[in-house]
C-alpha atoms as a PDB file:
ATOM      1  CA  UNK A   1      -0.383   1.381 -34.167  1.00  0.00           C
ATOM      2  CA  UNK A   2       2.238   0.422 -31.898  1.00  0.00           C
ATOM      3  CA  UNK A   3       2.220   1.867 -27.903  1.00  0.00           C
ATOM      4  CA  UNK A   4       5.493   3.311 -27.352  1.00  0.00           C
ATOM      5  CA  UNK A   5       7.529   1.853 -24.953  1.00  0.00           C
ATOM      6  CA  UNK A   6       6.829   1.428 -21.387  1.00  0.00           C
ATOM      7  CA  UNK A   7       8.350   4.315 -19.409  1.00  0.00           C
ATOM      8  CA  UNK A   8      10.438   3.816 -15.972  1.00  0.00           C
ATOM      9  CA  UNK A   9       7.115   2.548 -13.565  1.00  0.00           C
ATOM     10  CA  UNK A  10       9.184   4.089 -10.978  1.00  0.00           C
ATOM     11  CA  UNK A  11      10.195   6.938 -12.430  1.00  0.00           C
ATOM     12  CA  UNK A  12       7.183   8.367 -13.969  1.00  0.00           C
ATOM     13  CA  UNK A  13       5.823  11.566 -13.421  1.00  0.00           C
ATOM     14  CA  UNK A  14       2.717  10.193 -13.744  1.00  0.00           C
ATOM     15  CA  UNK A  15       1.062   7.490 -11.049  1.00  0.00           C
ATOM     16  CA  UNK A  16       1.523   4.031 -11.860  1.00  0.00           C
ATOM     17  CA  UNK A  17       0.873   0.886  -9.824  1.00  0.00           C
ATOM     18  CA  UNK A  18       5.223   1.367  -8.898  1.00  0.00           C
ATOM     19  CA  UNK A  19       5.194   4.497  -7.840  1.00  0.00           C
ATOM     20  CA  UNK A  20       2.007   5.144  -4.802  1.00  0.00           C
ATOM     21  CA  UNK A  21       0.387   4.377  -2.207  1.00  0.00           C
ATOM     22  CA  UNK A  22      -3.545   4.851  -0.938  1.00  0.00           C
ATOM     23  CA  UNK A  23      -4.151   6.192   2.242  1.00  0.00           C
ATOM     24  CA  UNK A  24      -7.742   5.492   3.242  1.00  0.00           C
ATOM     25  CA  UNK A  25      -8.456   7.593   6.803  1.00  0.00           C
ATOM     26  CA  UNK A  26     -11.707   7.570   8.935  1.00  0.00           C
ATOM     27  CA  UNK A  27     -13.738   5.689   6.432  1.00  0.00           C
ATOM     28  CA  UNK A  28     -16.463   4.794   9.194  1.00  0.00           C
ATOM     29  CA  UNK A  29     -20.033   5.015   9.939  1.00  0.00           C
ATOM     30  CA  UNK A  30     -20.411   8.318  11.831  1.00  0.00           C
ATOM     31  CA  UNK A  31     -18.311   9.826   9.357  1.00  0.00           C
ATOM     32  CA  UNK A  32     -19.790   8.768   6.510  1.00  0.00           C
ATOM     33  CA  UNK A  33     -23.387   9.719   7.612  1.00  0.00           C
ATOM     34  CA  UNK A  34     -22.177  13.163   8.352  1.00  0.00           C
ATOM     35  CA  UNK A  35     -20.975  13.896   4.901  1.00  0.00           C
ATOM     36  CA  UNK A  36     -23.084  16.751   3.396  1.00  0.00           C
ATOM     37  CA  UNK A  37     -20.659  17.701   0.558  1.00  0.00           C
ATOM     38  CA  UNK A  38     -22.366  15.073  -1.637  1.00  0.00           C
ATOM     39  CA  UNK A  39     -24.156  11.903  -1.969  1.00  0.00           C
ATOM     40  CA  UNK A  40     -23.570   9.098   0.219  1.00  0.00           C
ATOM     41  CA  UNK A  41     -24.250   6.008  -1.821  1.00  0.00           C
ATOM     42  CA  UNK A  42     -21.856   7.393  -4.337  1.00  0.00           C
ATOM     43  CA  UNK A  43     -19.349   8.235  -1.300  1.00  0.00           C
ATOM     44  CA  UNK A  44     -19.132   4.830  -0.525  1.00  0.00           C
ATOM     45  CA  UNK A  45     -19.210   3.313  -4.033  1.00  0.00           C
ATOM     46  CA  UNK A  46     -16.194   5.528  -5.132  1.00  0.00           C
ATOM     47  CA  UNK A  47     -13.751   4.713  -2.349  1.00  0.00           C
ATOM     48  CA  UNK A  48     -14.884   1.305  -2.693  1.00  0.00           C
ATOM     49  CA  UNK A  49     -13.939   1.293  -6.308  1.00  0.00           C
ATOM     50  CA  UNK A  50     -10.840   3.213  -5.343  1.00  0.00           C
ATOM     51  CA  UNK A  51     -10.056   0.561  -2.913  1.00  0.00           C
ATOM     52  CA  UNK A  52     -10.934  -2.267  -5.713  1.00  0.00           C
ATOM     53  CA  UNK A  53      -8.660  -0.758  -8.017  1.00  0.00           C
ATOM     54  CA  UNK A  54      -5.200  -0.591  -5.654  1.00  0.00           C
ATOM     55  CA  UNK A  55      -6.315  -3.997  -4.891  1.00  0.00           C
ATOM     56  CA  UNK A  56      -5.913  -5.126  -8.943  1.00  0.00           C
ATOM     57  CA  UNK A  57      -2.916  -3.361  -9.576  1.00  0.00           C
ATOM     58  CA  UNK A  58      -1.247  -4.273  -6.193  1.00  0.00           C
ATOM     59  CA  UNK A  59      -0.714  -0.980  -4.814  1.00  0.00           C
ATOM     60  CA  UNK A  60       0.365  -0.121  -1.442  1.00  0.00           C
ATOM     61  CA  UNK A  61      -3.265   0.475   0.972  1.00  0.00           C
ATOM     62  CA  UNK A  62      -2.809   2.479   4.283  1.00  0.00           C
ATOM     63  CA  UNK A  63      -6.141   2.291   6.721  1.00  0.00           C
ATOM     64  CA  UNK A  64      -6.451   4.339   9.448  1.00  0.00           C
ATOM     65  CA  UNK A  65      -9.539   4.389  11.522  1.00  0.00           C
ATOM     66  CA  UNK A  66     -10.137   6.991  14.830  1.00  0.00           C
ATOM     67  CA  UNK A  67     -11.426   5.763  18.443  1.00  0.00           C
ATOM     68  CA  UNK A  68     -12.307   2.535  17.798  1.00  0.00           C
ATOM     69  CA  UNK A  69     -10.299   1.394  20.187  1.00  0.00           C
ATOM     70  CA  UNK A  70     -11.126   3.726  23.038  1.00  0.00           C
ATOM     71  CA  UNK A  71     -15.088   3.089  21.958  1.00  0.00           C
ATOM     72  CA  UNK A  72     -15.918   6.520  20.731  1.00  0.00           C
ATOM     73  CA  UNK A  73     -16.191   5.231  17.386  1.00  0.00           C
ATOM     74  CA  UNK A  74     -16.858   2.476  15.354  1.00  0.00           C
ATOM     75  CA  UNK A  75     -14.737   0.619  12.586  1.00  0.00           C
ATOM     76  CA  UNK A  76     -14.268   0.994   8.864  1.00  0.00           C
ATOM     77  CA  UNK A  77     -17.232   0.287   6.958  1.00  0.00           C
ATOM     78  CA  UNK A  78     -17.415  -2.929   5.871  1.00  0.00           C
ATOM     79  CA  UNK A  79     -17.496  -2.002   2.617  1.00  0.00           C
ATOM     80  CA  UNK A  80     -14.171  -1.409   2.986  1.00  0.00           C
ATOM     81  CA  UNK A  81     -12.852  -4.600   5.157  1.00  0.00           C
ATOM     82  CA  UNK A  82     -14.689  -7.126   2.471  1.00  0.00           C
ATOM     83  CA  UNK A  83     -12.499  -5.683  -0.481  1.00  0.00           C
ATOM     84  CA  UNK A  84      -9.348  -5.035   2.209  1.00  0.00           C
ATOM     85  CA  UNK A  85      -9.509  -7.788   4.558  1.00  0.00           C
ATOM     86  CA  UNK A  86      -5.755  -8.412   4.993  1.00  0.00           C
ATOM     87  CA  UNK A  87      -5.375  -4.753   5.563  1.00  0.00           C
ATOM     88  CA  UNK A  88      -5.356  -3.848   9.115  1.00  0.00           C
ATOM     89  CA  UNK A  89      -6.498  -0.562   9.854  1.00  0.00           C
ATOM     90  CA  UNK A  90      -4.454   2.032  12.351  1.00  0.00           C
ATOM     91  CA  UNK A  91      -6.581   3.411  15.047  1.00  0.00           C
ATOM     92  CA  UNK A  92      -5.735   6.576  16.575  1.00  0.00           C
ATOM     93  CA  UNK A  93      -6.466   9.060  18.861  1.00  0.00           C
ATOM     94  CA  UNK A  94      -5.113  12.182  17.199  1.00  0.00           C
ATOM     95  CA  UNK A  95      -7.604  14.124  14.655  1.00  0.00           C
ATOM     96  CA  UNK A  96      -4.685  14.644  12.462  1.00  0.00           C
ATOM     97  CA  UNK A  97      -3.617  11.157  11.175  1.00  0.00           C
ATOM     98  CA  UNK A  98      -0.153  12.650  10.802  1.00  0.00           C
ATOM     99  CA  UNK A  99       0.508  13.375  14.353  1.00  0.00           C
ATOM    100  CA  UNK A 100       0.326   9.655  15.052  1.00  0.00           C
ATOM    101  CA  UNK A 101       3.427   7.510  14.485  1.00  0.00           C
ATOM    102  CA  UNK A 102       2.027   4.240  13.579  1.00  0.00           C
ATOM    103  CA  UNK A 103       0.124   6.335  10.582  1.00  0.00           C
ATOM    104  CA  UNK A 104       3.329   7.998   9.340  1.00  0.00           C
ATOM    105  CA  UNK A 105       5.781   4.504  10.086  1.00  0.00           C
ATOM    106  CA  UNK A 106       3.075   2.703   7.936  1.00  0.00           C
ATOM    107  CA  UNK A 107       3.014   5.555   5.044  1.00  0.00           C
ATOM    108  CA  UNK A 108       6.636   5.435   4.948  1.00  0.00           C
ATOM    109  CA  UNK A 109       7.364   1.779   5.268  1.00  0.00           C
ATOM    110  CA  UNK A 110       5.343   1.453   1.365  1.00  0.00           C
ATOM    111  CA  UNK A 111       8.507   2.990  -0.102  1.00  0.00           C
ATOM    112  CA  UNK A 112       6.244   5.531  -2.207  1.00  0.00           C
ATOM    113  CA  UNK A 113       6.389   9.232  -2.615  1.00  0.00           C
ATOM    114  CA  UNK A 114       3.297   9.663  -4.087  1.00  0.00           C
ATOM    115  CA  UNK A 115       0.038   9.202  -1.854  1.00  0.00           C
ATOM    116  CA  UNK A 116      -3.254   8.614  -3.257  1.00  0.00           C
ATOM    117  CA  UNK A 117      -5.327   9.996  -0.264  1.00  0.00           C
ATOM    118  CA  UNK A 118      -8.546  10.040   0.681  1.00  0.00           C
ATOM    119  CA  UNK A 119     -10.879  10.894   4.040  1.00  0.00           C
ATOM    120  CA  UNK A 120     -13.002  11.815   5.562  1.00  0.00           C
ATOM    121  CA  UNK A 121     -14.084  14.560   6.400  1.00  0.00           C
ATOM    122  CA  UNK A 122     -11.935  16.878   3.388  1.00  0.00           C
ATOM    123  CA  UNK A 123     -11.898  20.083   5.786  1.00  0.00           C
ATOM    124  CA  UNK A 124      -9.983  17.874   8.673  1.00  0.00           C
ATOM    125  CA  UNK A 125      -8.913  14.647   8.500  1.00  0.00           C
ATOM    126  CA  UNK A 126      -7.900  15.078   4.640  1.00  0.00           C
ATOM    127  CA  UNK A 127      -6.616  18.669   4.512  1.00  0.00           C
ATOM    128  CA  UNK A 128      -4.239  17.979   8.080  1.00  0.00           C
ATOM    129  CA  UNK A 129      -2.256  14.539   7.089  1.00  0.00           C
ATOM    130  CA  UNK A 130      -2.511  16.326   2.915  1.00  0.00           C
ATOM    131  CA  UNK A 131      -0.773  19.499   4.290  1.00  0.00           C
ATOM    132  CA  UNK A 132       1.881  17.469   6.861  1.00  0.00           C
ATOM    133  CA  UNK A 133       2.593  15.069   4.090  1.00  0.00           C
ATOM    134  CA  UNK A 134       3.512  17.689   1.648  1.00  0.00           C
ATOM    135  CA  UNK A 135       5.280  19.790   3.845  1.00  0.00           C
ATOM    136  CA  UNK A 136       7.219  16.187   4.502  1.00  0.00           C
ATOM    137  CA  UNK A 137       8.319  16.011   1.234  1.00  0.00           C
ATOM    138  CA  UNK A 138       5.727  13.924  -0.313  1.00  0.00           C
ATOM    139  CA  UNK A 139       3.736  14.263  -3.259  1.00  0.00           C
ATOM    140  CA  UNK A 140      -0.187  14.092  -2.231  1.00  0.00           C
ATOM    141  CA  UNK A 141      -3.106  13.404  -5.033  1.00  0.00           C
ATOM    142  CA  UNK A 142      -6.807  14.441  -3.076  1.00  0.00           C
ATOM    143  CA  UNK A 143      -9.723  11.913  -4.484  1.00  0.00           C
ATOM    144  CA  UNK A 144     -11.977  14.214  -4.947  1.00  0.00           C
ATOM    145  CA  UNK A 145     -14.606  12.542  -5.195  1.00  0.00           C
ATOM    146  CA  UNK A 146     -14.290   9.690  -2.666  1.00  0.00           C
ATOM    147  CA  UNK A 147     -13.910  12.127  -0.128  1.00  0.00           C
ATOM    148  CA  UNK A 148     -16.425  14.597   1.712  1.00  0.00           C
ATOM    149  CA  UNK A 149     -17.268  17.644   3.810  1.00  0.00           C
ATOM    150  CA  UNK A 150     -19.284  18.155   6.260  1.00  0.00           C
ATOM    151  CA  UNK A 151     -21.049  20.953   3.764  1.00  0.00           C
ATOM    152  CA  UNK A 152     -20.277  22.080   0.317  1.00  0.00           C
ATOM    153  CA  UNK A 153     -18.908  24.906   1.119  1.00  0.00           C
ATOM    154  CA  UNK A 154     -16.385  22.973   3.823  1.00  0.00           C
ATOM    155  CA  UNK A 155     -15.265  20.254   1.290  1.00  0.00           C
ATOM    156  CA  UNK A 156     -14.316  22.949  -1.076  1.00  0.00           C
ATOM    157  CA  UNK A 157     -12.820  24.814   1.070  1.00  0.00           C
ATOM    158  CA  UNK A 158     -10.505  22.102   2.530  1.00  0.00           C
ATOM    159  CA  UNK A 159      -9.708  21.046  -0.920  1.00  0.00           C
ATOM    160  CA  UNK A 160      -8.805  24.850  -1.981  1.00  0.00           C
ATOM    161  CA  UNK A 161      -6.772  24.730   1.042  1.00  0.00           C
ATOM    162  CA  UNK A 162      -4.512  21.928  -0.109  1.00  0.00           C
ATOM    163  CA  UNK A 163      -3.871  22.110  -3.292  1.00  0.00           C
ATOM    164  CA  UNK A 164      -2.542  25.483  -2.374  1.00  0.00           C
ATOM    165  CA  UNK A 165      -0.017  24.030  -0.645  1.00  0.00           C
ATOM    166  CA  UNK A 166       0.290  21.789  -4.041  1.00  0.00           C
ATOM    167  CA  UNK A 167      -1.653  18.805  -3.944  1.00  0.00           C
ATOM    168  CA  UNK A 168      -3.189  18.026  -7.135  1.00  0.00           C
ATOM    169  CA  UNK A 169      -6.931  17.140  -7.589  1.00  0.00           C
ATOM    170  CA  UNK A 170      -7.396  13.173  -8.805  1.00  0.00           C
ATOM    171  CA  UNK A 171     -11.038  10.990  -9.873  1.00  0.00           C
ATOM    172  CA  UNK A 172     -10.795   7.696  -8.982  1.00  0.00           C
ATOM    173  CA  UNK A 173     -11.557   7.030 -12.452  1.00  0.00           C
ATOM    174  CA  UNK A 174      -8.591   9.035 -13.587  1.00  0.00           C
ATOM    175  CA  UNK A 175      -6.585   7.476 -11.097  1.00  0.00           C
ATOM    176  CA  UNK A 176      -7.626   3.442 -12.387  1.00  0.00           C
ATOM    177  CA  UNK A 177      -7.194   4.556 -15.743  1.00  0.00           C
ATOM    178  CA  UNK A 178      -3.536   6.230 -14.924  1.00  0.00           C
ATOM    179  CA  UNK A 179      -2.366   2.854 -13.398  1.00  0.00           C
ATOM    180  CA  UNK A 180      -3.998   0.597 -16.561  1.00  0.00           C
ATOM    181  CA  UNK A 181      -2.511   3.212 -19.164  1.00  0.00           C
ATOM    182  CA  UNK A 182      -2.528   0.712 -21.820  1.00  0.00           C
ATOM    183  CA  UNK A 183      -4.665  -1.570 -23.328  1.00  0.00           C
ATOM    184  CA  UNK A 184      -2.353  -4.206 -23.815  1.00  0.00           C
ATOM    185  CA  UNK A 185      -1.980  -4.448 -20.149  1.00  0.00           C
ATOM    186  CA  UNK A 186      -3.898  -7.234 -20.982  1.00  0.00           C
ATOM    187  CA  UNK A 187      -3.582  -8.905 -17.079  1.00  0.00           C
ATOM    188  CA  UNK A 188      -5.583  -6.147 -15.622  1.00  0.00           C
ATOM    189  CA  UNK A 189      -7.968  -5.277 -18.245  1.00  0.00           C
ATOM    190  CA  UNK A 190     -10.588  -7.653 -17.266  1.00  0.00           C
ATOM    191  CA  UNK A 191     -10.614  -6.036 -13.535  1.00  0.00           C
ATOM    192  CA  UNK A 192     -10.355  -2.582 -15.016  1.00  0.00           C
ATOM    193  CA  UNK A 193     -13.485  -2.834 -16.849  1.00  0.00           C
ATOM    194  CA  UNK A 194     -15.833  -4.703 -14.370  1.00  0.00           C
ATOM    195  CA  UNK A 195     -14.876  -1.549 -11.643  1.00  0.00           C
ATOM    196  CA  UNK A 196     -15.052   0.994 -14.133  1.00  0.00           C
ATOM    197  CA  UNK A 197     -17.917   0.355 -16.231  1.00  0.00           C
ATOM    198  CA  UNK A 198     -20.118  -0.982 -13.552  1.00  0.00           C
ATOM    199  CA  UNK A 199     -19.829   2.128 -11.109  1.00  0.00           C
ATOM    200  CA  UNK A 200     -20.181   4.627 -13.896  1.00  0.00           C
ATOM    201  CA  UNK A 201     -22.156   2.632 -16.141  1.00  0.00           C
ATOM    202  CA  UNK A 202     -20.482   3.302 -19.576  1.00  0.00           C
END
């Protein structure tokens, strides 16, 4: 059977590898030891697959770290820098990623409507820059699970919180297999599989 043909990359109402951009805030040690929402092994090995999989289909990355550079904090896991090395990440001050210009000047400068976002924690430094964003005009897709709370209750409740403003709940597996879309993507496929199938061991 014959795929029908490709539809407008740009265009589409769905996400494709032409149409977003990641934005990867706060992804650091303190944070990421803090998260109570959910496991942190898995925490890290879905936003590292997230990150794998803009990485193979080319998509736009945003990093944005807060305090390193005032020494509160330290940097992005590295994790994160060994699959994003070319990637510099935006420190910042403000708790809301939004409220800093570099942030937004970066977001905007990817040319994409569409933002792939995840952080940490979801009650803060997701839900602020997700609510901003939107009320910007742009169209925000929550990982929800590469991102966490600081308790169940607070993830869920920051992710309630914006996707009544209209963000829409993504996987990271949904998202790699929205940008793939078809097998005969043949270029990718090899990537696809090896993040796919190792993290969730089909």
């Amino acid at each position: 059977m014959a795929s029908r043909p490709t539809r407008n990359p740009v265009q589409d109402h769905l996400l494709t590898p032409s149409n977003c951009a990641v934005v990867v805030i706060d992804y650091q040690p303190v944070q990421v030891t803090s998260v109570a929402s959910m496991d942190r092994r898995t925490l890290v090995a879905n936003i590292v697959a997230l990150a794998k999989t803009a990485k193979l289909y080319d998509v736009p990355v945003v990093l944005t770290t807060v305090n390193v550079n005032t020494g509160r904090n330290q940097p992005l896991i590295h994790q994160l820098r060994d699959i994003l090395p070319t990637v510099e990440p935006i420190d910042r001050t403000a708790i809301n990623a939004w409220e800093d210009k570099d942030f937004v000047d970066a977001v905007r400068a990817t040319g994409r409507k569409k933002l792939v976002m995840a952080a940490l924690w979801t009650e803060v430094c997701l839900a602020f820059p997700a609510l901003d964003a939107l009320r910007d005009g742009f169209e925000v897709y929550a990982v929800v699970d590469a991102v966490g709370g600081t308790s169940v209750v607070a993830h869920q409740a920051g992710l309630e919180r914006i996707m009544q403003a209209g963000a829409v709940p993504v996987s990271w597996v949904q998202f790699a297999c929205e940008l793939q879309r078809d097998w005969l993507r043949e270029k990718t496929v090899p990537g696809f599989a090896e993040i796919v199938f190792a993290v969730e061991g089909h």
